[in-house]
C-alpha atoms as a PDB file:
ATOM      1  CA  UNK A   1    -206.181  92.003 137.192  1.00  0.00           C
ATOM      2  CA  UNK A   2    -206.881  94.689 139.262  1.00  0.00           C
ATOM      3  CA  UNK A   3    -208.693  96.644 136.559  1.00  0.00           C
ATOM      4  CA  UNK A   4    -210.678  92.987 135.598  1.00  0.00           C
ATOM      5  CA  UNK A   5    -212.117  92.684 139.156  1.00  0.00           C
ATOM      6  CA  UNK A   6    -213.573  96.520 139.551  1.00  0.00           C
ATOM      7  CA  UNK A   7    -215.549  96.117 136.446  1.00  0.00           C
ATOM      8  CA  UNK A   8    -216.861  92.766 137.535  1.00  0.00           C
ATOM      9  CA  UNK A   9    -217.753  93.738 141.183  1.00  0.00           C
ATOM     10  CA  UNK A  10    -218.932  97.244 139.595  1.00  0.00           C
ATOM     11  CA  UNK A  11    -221.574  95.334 137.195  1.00  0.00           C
ATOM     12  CA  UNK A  12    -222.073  92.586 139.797  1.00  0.00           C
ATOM     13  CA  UNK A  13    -223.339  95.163 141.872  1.00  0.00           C
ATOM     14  CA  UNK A  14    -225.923  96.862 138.999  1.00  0.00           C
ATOM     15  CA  UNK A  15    -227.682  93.874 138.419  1.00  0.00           C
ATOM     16  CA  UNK A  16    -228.445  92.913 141.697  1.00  0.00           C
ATOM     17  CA  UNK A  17    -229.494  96.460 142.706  1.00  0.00           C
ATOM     18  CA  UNK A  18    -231.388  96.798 139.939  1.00  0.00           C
ATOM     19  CA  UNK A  19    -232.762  92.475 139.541  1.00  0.00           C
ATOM     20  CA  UNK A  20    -232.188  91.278 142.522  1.00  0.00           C
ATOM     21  CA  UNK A  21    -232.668  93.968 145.435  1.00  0.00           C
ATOM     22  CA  UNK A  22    -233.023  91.102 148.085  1.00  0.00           C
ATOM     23  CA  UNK A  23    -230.260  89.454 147.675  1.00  0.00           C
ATOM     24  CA  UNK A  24    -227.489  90.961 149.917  1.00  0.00           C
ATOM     25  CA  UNK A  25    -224.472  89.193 148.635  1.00  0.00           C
ATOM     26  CA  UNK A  26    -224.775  91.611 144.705  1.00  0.00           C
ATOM     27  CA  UNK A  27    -224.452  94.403 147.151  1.00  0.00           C
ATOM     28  CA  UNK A  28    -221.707  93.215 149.150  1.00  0.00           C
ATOM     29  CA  UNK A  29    -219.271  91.823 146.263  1.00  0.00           C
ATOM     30  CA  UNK A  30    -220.094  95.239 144.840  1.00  0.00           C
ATOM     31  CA  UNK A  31    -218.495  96.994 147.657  1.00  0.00           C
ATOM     32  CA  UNK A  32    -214.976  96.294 146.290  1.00  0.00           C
ATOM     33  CA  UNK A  33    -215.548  98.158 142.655  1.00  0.00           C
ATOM     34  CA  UNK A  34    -215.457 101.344 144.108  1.00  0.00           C
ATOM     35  CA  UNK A  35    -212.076 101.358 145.974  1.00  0.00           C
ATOM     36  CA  UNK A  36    -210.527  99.646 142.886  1.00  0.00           C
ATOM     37  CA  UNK A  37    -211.577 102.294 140.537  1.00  0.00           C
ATOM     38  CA  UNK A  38    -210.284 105.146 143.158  1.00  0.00           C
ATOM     39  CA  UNK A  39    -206.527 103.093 143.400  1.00  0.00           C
ATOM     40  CA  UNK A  40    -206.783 102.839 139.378  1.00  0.00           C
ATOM     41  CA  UNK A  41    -207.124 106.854 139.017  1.00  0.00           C
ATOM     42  CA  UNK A  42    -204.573 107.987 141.682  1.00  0.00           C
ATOM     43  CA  UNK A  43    -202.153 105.251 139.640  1.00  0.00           C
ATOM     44  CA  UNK A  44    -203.712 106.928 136.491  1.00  0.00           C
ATOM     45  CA  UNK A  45    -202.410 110.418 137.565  1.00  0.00           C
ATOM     46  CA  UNK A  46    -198.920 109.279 138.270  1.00  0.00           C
ATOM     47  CA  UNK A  47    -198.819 107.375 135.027  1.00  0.00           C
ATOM     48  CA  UNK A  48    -200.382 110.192 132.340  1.00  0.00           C
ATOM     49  CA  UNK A  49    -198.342 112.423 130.321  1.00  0.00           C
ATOM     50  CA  UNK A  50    -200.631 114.983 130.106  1.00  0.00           C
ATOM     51  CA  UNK A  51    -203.548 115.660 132.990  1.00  0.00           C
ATOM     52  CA  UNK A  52    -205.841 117.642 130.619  1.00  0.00           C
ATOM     53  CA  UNK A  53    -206.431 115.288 128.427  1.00  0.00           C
ATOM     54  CA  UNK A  54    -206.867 112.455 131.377  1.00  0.00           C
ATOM     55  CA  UNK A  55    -209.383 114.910 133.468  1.00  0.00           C
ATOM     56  CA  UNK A  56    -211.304 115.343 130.185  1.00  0.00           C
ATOM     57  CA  UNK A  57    -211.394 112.181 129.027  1.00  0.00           C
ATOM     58  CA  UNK A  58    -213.203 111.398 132.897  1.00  0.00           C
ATOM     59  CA  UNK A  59    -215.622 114.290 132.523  1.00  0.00           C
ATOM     60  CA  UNK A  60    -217.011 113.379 129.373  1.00  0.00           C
ATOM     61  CA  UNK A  61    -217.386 109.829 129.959  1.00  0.00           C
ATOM     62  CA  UNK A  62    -219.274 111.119 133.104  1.00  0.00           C
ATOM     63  CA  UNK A  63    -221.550 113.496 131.376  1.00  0.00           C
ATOM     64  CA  UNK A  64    -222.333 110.590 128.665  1.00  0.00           C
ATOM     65  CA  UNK A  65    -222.798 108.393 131.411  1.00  0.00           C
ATOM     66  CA  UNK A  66    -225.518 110.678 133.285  1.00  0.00           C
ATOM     67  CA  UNK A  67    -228.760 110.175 131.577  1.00  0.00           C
ATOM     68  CA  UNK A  68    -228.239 106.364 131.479  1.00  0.00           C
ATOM     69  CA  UNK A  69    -227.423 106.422 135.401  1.00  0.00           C
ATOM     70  CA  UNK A  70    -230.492 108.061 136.037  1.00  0.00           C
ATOM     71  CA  UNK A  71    -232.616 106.434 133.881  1.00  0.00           C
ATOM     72  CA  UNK A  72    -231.569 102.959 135.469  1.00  0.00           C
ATOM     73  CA  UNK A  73    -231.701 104.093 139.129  1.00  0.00           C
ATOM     74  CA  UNK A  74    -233.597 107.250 138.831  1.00  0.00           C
ATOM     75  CA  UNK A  75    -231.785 108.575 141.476  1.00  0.00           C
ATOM     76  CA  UNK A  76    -230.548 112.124 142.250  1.00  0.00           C
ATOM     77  CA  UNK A  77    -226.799 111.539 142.744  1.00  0.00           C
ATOM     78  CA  UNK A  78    -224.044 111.999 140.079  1.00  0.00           C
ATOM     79  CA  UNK A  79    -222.565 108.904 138.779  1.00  0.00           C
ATOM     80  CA  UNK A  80    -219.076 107.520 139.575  1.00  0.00           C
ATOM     81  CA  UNK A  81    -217.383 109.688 137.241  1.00  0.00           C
ATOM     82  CA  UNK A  82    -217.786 112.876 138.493  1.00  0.00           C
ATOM     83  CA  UNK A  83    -216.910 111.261 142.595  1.00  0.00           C
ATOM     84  CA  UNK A  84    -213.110 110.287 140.105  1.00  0.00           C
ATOM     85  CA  UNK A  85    -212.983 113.668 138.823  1.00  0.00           C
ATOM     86  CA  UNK A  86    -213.189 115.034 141.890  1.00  0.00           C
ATOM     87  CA  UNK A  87    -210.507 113.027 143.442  1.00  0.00           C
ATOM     88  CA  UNK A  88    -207.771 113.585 140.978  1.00  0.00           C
ATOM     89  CA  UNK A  89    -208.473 116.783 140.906  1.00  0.00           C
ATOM     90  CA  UNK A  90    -207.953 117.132 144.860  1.00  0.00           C
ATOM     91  CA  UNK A  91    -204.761 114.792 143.779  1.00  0.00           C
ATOM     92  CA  UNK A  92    -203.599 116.929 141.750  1.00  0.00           C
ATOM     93  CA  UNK A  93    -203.892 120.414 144.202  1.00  0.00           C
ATOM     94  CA  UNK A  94    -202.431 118.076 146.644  1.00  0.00           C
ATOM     95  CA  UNK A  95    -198.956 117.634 144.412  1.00  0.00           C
ATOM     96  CA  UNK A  96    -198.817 120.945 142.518  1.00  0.00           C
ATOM     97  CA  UNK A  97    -200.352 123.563 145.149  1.00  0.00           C
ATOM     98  CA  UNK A  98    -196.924 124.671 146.892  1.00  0.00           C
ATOM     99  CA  UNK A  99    -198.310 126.573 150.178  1.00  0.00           C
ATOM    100  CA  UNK A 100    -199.933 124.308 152.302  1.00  0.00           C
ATOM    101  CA  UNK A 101    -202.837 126.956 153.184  1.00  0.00           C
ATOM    102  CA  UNK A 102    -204.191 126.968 149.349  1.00  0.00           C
ATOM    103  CA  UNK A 103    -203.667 123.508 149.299  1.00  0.00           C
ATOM    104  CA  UNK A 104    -205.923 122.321 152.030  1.00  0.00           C
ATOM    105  CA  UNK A 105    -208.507 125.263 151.018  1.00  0.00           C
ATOM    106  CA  UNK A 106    -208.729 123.845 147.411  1.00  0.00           C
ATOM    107  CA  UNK A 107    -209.067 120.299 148.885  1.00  0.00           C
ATOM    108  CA  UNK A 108    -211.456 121.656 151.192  1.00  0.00           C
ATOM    109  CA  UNK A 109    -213.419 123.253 148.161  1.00  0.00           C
ATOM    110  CA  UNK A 110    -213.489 119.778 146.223  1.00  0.00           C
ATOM    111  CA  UNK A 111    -215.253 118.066 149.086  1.00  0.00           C
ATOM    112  CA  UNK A 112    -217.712 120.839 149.228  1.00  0.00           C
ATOM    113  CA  UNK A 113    -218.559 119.898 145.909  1.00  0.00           C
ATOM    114  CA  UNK A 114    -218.544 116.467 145.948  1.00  0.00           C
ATOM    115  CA  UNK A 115    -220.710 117.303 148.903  1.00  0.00           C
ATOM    116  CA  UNK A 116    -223.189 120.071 146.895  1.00  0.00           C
ATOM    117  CA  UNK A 117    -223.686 118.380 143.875  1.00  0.00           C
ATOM    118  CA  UNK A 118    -223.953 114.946 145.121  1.00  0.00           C
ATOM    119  CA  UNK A 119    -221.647 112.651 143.653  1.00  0.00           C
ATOM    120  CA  UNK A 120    -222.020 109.359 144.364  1.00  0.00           C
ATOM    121  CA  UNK A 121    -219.697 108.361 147.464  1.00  0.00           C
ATOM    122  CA  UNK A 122    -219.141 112.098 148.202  1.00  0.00           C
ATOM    123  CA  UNK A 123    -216.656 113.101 150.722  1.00  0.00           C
ATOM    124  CA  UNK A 124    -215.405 109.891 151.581  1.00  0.00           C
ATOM    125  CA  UNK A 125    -214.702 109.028 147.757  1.00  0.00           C
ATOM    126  CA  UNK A 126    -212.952 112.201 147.130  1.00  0.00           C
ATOM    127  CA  UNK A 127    -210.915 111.626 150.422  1.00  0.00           C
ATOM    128  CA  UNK A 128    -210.539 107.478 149.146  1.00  0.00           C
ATOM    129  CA  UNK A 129    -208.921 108.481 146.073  1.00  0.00           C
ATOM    130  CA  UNK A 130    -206.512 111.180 147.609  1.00  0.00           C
ATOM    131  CA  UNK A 131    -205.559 108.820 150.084  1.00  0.00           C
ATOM    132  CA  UNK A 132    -204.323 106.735 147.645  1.00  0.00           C
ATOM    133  CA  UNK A 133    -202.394 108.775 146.164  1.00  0.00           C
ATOM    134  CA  UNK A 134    -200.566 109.985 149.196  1.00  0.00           C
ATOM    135  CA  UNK A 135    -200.525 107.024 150.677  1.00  0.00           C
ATOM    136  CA  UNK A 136    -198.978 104.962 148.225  1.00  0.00           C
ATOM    137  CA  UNK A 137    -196.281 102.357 148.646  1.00  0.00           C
ATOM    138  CA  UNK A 138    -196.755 103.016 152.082  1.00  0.00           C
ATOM    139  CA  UNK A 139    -198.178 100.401 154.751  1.00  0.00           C
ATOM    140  CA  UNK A 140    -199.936 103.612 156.391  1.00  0.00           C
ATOM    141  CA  UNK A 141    -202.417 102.934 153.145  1.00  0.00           C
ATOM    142  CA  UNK A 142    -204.121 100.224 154.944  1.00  0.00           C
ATOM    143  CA  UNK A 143    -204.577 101.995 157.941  1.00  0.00           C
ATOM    144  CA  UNK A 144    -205.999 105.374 156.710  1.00  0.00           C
ATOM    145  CA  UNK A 145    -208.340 103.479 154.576  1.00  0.00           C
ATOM    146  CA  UNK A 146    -209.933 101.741 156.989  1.00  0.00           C
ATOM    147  CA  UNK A 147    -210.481 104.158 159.421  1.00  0.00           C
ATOM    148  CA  UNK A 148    -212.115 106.299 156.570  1.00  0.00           C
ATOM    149  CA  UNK A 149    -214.625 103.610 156.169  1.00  0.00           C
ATOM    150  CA  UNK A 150    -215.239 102.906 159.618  1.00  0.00           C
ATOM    151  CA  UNK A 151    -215.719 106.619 159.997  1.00  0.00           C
ATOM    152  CA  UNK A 152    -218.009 106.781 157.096  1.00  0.00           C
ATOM    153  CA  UNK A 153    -219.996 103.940 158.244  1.00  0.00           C
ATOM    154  CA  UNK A 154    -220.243 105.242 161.525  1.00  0.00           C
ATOM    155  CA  UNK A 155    -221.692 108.292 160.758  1.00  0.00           C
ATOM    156  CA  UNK A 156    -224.763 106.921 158.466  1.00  0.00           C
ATOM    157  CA  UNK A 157    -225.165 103.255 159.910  1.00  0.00           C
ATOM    158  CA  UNK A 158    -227.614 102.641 156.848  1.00  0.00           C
ATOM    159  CA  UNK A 159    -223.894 102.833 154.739  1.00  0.00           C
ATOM    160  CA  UNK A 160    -222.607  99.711 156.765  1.00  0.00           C
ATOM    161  CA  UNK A 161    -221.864  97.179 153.455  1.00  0.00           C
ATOM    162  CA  UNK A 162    -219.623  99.677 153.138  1.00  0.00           C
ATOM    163  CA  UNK A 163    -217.427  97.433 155.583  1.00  0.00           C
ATOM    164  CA  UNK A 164    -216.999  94.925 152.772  1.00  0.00           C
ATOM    165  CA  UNK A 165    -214.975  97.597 150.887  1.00  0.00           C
ATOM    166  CA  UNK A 166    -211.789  96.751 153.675  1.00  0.00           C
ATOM    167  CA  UNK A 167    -210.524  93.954 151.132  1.00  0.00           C
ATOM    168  CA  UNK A 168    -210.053  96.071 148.163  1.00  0.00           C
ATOM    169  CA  UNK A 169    -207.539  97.787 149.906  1.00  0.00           C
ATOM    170  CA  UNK A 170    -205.243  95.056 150.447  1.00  0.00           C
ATOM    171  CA  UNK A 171    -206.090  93.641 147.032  1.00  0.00           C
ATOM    172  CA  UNK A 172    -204.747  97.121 145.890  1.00  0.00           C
ATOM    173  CA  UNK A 173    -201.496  96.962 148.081  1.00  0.00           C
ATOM    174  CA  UNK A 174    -200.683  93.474 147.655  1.00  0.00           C
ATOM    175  CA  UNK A 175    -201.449  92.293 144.319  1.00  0.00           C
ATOM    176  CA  UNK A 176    -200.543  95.856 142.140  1.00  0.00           C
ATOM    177  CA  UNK A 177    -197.733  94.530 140.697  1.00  0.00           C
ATOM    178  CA  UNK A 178    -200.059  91.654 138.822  1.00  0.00           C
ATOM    179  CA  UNK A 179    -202.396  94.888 137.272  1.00  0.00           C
ATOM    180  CA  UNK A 180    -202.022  95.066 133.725  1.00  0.00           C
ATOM    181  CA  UNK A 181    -203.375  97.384 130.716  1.00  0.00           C
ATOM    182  CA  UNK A 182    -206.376  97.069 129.401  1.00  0.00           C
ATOM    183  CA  UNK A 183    -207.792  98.637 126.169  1.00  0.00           C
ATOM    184  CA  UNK A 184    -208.247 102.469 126.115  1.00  0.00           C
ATOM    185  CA  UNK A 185    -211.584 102.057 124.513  1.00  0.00           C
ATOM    186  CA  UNK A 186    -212.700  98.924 127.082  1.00  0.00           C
ATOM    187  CA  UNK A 187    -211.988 100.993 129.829  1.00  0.00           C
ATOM    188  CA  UNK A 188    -214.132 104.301 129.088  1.00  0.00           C
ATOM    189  CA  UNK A 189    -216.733 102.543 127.124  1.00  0.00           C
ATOM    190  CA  UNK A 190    -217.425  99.711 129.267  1.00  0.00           C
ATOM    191  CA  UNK A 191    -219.420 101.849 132.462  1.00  0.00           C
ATOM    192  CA  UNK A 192    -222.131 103.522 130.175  1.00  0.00           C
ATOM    193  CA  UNK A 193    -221.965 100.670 128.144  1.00  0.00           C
ATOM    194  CA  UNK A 194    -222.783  98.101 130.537  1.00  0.00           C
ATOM    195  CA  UNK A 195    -225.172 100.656 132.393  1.00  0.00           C
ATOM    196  CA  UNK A 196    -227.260 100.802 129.228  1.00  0.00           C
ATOM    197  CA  UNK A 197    -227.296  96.835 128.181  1.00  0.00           C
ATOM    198  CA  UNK A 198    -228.557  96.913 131.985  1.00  0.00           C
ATOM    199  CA  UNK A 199    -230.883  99.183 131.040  1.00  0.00           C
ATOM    200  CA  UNK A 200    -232.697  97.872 128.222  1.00  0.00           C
ATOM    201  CA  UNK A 201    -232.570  94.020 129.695  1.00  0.00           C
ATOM    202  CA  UNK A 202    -234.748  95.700 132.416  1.00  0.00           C
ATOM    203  CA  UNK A 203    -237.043  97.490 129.871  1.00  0.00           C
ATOM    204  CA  UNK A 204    -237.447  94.218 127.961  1.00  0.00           C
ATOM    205  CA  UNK A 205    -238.055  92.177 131.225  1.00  0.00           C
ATOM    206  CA  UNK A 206    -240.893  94.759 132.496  1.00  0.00           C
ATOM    207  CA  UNK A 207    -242.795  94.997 128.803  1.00  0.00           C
ATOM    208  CA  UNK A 208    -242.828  91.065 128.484  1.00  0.00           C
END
């Protein structure tokens, strides 16, 4: 279920950015894809069997995803993909870096990057997704999630739908345990795939 709702909020959100840029209420159901998708990849590292493959199969979806993502909203971020990436990757140097000094440096050097190269959701993604990971089962969750958000809100005010993001993270604590599999393929294909029918509606719509 869990899974269902991030992709609909997620291409909620892309058509009214993209169709209907005046109409607040695309924007703010969107706010909940993001927080779904960072729960689904800190699950996703606890669940693979092999964290190569799982990285890669994120980094290549992300790279196929690029030149879509900027060709619908010609901006200068990274897409989604590489913001996940970065967050299981600070997952993972959270759970297999033993001495707590290399651990927060190599933490420290993933939010640099997510910071550098302009991922989308940055630092607060990165720190979203590794919150969820240590964080989980735990009521403390709720707590550290918010005050990320407030935090991140706070210091850009333009970032305040951001607020709307709160109830993902109780529909992530609370309803978990009705989250079921989807498809392999639906799940990687269905970002750039949706990006691009996006894509070429709006081509279509601007040459007629």
């Amino acid at each position: 279920m869990l899974r269902v709702i991030a992709f609909a909020t997620m291409a909620i959100d892309h058509i009214g950015a993209i169709f209907f840029p005046q109409f607040l209420i695309f924007r703010i159901i969107g706010r909940l894809a993001f927080p779904l998708f960072a729960y689904g990849v800190a699950q996703g590292y606890s669940r693979t069997r092999n964290f190569s493959n799982y990285s890669q199969r994120i980094l290549v979806l992300g790279l196929i995803s690029q030149p879509i993502f900027y060709l619908l909203f010609k901006s200068d971020y990274i897409n989604i993909c590489f913001s996940l990436l970065l967050g299981l990757l600070a997952i993972y140097t959270y759970d297999k870096v033993k001495k707590y000094i290399w651990k927060i440096l190599g933490i420290g050097v993933l939010l640099f990057l997510a910071y550098f190269l302009k991922v989308e959701y940055g630092i607060y993604g990165v720190l979203m997704i590794l919150f969820f990971y240590i964080f989980r089962n735990n009521p403390w969750l709720l707590i550290f999630q918010a005050l990320l958000v407030f935090s991140y809100v706070l210091l850009d005010y333009a970032r305040f739908l951001s607020i709307f993001a709160l109830p993902a993270f109780f529909l992530a604590y609370y309803f978990k345990k009705y989250d079921f599999r989807i498809n392999r393929a639906v799940q990687y294909l269905f970002y750039p795939v949706h990006l691009l029918i996006i894509y070429l509606i709006y081509i279509f719509k601007n040459f007629y």
